[in-house]
PDB file of N, CA and C in Angstrom:
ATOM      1  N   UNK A   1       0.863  -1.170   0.000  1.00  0.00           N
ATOM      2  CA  UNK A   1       0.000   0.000   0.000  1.00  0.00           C
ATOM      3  C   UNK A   1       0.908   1.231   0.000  1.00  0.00           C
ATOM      4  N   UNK A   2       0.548   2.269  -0.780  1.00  0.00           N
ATOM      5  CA  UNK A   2       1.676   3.587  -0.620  1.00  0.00           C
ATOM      6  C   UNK A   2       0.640   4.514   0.225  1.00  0.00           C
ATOM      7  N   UNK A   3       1.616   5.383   0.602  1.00  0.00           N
ATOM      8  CA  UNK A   3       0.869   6.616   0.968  1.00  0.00           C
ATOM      9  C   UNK A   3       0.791   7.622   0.592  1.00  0.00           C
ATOM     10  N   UNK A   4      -0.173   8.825   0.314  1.00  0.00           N
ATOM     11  CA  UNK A   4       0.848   9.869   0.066  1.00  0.00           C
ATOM     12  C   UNK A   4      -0.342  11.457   0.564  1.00  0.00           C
ATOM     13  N   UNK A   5       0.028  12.251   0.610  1.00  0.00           N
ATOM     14  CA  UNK A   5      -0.693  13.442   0.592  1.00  0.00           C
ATOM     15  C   UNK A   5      -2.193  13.719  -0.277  1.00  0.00           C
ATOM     16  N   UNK A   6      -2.886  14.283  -0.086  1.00  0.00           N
ATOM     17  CA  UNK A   6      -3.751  14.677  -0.795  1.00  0.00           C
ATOM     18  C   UNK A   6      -3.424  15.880  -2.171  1.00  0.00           C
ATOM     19  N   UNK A   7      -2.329  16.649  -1.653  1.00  0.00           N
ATOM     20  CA  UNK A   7      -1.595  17.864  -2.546  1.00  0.00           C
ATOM     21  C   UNK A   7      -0.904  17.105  -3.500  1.00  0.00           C
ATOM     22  N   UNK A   8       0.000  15.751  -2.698  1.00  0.00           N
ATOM     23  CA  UNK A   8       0.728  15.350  -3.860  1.00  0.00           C
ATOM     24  C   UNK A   8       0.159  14.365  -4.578  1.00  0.00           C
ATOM     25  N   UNK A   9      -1.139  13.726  -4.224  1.00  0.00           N
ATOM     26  CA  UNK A   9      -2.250  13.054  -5.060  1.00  0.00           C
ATOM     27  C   UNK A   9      -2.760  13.899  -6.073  1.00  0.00           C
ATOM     28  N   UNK A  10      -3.190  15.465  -5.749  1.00  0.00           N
ATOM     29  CA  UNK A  10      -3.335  16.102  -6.922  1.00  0.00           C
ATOM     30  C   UNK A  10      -3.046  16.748  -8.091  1.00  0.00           C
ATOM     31  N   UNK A  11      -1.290  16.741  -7.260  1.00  0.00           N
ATOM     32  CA  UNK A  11      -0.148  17.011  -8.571  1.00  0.00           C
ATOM     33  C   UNK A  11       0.024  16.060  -9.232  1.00  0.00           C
ATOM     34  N   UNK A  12       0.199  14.593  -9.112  1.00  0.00           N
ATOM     35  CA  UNK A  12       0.717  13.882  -9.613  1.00  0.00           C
ATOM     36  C   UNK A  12      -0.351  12.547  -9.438  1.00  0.00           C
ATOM     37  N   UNK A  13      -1.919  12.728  -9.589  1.00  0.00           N
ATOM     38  CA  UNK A  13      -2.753  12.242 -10.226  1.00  0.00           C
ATOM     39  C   UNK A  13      -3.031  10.663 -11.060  1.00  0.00           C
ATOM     40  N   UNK A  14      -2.178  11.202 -12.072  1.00  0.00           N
ATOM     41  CA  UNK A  14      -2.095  10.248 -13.306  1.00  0.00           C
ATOM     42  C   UNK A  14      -1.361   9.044 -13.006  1.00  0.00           C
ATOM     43  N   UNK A  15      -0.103   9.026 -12.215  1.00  0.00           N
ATOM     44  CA  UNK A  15       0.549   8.007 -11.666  1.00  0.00           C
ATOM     45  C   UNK A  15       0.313   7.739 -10.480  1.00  0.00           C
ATOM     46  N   UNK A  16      -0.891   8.327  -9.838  1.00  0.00           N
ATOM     47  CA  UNK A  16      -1.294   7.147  -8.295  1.00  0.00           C
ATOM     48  C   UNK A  16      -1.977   6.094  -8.985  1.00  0.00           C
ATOM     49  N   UNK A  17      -3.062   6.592 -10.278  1.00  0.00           N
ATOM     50  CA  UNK A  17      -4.240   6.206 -10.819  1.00  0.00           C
ATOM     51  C   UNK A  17      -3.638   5.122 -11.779  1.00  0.00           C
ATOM     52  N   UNK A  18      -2.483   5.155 -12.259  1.00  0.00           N
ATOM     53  CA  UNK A  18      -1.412   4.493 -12.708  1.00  0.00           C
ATOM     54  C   UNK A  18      -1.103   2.810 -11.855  1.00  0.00           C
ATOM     55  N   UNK A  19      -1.037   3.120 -11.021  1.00  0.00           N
ATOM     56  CA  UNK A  19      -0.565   2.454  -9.628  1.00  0.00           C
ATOM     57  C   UNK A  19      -1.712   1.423  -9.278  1.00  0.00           C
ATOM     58  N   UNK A  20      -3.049   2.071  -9.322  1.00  0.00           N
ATOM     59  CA  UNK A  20      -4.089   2.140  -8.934  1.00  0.00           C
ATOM     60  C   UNK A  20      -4.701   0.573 -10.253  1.00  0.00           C
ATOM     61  N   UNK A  21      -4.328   1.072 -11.330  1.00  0.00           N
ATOM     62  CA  UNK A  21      -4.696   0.413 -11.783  1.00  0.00           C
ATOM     63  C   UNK A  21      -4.019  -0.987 -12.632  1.00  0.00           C
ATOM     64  N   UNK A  22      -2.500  -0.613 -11.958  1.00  0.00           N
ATOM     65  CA  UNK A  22      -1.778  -2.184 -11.705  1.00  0.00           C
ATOM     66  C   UNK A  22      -1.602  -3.130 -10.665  1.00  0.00           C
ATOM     67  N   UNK A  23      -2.957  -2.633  -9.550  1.00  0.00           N
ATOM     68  CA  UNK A  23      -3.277  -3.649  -8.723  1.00  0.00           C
ATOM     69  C   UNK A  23      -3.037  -2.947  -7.090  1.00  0.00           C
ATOM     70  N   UNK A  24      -2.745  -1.911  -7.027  1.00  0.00           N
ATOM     71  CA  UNK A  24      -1.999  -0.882  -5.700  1.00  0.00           C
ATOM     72  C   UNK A  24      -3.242  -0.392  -5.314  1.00  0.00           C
ATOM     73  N   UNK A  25      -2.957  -0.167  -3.763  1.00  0.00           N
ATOM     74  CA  UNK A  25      -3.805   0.699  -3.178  1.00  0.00           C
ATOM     75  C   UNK A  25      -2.837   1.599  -2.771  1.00  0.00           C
ATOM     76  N   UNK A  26      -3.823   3.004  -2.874  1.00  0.00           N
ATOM     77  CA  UNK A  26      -3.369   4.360  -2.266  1.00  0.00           C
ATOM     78  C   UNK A  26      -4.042   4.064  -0.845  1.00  0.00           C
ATOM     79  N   UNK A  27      -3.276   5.318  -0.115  1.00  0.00           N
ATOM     80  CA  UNK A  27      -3.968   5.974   1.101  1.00  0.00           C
ATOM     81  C   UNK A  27      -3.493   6.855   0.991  1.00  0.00           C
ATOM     82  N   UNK A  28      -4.626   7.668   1.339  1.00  0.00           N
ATOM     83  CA  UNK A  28      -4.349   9.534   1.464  1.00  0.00           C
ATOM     84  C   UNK A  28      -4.565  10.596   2.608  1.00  0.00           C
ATOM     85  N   UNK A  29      -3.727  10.905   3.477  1.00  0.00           N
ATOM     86  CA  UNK A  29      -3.314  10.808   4.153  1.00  0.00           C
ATOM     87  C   UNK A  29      -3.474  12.875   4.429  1.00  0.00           C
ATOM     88  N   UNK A  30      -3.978  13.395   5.422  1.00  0.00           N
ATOM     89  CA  UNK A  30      -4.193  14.631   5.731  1.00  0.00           C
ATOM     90  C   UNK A  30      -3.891  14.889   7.053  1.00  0.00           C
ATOM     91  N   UNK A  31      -2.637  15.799   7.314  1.00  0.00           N
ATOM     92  CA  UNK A  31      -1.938  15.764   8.553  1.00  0.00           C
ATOM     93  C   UNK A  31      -1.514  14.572   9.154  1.00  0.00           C
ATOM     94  N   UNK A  32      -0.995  13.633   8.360  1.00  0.00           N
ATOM     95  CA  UNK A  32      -0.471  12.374   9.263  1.00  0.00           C
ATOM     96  C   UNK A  32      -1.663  11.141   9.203  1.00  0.00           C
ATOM     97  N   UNK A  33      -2.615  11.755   8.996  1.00  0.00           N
ATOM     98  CA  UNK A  33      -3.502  10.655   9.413  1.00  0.00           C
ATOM     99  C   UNK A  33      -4.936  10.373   8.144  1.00  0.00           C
ATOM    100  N   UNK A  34      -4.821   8.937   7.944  1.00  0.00           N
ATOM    101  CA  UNK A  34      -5.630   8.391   6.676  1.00  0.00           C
ATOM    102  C   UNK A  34      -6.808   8.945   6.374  1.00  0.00           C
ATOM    103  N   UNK A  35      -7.451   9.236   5.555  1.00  0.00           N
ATOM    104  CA  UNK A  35      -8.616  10.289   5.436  1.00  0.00           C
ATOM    105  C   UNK A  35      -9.297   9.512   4.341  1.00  0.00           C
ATOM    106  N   UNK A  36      -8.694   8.525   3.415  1.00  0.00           N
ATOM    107  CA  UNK A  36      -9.229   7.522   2.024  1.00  0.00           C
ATOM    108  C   UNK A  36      -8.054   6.563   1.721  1.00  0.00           C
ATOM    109  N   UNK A  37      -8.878   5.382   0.785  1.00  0.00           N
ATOM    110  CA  UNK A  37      -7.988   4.615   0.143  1.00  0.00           C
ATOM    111  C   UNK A  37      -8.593   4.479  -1.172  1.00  0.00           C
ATOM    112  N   UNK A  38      -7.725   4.202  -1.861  1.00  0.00           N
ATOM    113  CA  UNK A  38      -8.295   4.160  -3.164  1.00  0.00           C
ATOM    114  C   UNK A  38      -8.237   2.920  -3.733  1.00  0.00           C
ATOM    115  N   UNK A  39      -8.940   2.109  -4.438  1.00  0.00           N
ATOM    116  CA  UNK A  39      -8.710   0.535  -4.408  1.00  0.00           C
ATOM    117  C   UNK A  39      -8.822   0.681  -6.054  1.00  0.00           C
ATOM    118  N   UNK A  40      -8.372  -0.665  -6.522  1.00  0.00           N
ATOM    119  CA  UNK A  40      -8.458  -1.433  -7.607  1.00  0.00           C
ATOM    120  C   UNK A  40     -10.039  -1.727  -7.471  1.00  0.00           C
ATOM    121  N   UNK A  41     -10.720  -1.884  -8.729  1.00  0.00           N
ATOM    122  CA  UNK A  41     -12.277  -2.478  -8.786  1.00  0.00           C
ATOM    123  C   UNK A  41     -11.749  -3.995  -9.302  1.00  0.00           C
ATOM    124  N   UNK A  42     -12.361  -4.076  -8.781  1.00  0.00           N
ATOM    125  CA  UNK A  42     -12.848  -6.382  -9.255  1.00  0.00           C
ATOM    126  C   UNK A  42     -13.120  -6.129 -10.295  1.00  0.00           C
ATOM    127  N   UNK A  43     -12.435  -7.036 -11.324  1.00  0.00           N
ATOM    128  CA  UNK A  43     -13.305  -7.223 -12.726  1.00  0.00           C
ATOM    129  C   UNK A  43     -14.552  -7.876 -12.434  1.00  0.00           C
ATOM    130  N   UNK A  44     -15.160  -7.255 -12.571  1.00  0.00           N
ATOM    131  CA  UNK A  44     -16.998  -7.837 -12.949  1.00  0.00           C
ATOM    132  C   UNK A  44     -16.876  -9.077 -14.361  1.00  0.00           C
ATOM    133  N   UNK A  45     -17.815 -10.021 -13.638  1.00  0.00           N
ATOM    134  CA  UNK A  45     -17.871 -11.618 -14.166  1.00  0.00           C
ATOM    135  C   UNK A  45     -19.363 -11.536 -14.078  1.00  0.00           C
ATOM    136  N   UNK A  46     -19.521 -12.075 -14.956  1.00  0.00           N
ATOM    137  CA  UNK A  46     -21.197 -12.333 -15.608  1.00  0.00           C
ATOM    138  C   UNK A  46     -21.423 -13.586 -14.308  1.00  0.00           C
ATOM    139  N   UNK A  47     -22.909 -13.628 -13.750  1.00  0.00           N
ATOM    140  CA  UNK A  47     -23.163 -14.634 -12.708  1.00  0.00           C
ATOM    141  C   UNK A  47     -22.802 -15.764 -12.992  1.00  0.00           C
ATOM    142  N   UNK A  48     -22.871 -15.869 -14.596  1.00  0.00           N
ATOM    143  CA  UNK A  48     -23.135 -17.484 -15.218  1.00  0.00           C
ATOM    144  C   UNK A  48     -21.982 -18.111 -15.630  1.00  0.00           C
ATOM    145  N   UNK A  49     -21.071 -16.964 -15.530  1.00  0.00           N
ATOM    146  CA  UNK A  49     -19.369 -17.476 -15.392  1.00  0.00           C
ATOM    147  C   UNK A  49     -18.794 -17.707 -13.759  1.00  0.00           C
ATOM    148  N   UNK A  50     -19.394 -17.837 -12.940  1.00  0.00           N
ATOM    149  CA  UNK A  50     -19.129 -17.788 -11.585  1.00  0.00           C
ATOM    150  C   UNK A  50     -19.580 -19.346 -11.470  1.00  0.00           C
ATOM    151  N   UNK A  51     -20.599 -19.886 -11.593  1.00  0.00           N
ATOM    152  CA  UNK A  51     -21.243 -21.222 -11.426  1.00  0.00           C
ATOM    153  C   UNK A  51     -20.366 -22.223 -12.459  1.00  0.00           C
ATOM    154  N   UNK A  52     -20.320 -23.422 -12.018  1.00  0.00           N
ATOM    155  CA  UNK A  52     -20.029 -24.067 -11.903  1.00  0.00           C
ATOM    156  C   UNK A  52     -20.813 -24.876 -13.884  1.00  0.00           C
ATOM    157  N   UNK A  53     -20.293 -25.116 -14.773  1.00  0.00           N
ATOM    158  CA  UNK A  53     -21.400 -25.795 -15.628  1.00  0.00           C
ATOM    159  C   UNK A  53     -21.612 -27.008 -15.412  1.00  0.00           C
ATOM    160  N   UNK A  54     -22.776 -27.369 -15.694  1.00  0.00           N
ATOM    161  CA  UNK A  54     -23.357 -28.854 -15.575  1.00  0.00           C
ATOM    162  C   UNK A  54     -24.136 -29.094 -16.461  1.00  0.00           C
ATOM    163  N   UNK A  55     -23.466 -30.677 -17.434  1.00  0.00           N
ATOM    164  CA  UNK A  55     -24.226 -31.017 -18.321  1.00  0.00           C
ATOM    165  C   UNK A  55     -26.120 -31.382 -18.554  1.00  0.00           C
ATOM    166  N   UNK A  56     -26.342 -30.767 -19.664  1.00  0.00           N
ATOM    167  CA  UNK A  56     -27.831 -30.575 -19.917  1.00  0.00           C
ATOM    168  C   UNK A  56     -28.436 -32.143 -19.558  1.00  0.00           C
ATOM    169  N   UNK A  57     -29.225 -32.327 -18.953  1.00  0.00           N
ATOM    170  CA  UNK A  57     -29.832 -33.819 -19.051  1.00  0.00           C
ATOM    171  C   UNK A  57     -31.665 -33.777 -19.324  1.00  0.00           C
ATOM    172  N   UNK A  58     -31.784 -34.292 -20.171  1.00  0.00           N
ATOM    173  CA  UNK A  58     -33.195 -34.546 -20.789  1.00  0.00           C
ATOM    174  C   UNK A  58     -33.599 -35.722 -20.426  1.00  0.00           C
ATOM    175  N   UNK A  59     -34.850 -35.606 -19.535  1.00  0.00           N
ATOM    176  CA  UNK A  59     -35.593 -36.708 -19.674  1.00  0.00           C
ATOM    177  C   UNK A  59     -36.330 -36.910 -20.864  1.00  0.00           C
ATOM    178  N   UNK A  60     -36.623 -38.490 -20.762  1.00  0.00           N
ATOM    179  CA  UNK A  60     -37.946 -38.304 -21.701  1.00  0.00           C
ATOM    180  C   UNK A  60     -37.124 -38.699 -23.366  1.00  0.00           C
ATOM    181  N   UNK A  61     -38.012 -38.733 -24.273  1.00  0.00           N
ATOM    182  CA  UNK A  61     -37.710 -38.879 -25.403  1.00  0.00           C
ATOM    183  C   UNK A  61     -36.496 -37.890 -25.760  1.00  0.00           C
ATOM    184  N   UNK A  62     -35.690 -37.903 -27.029  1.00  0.00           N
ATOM    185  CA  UNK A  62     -34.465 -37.186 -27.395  1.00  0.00           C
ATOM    186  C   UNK A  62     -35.005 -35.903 -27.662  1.00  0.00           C
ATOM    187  N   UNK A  63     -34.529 -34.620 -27.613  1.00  0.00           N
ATOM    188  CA  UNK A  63     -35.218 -33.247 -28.246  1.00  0.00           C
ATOM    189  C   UNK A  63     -35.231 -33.223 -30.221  1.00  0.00           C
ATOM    190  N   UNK A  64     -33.659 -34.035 -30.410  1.00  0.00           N
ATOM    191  CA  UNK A  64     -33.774 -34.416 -31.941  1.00  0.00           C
ATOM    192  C   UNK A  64     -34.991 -35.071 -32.426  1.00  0.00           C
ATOM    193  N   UNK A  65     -35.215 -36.257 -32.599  1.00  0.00           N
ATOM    194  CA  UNK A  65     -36.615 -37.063 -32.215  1.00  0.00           C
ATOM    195  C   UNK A  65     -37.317 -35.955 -32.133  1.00  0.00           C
ATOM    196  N   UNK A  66     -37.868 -35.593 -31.697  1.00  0.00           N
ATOM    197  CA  UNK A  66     -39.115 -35.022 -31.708  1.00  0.00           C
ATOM    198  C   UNK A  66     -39.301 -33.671 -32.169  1.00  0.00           C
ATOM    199  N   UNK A  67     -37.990 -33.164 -32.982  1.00  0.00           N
ATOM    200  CA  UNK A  67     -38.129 -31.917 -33.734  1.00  0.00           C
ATOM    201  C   UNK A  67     -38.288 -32.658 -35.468  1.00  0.00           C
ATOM    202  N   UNK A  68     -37.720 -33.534 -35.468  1.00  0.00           N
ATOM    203  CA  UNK A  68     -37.251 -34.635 -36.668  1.00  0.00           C
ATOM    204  C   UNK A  68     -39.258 -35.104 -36.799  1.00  0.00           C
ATOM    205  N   UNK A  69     -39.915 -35.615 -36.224  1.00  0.00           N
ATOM    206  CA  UNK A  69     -41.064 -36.465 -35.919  1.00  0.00           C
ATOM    207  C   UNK A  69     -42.125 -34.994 -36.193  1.00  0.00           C
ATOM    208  N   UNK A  70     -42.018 -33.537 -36.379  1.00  0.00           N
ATOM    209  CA  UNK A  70     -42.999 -32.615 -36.022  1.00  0.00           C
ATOM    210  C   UNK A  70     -42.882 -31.997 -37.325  1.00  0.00           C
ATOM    211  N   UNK A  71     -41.482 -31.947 -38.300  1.00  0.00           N
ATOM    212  CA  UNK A  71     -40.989 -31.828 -39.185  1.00  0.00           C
ATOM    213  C   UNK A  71     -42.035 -32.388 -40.616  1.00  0.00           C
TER     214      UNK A  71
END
């Protein structure tokens, strides 16, 4: 984690945000003492990439079959 000023967060901006976004956390720091942190965001994952897949199972007659049979 770095630290740094709020003055020198606003001079030099581009390379906390820099930092920030190769995985670093800031803290910003006003008279000595922490006032924010600035984090990395989570890449966002679709729900349906989080679960686990599990093969389709059909009861019952085949879905081929019976598109083939309506045909």
């Amino acid at each position: 984690m770095r630290d740094t000023t709020f003055t020198e967060l606003r001079n030099h901006a581009r390379a906390f945000f820099d930092l920030v976004e190769a995985g670093e956390t800031v803290r910003v720091l006003r008279k000595g003492k922490p006032i924010a942190e600035i984090h990395p965001v989570a890449p966002q994952v679709p729900s349906w990439k989080r679960r686990a897949a599990r093969p389709l199972q059909i009861t019952g007659e085949q879905i081929s079959r019976v598109i083939l049979d309506q045909r």
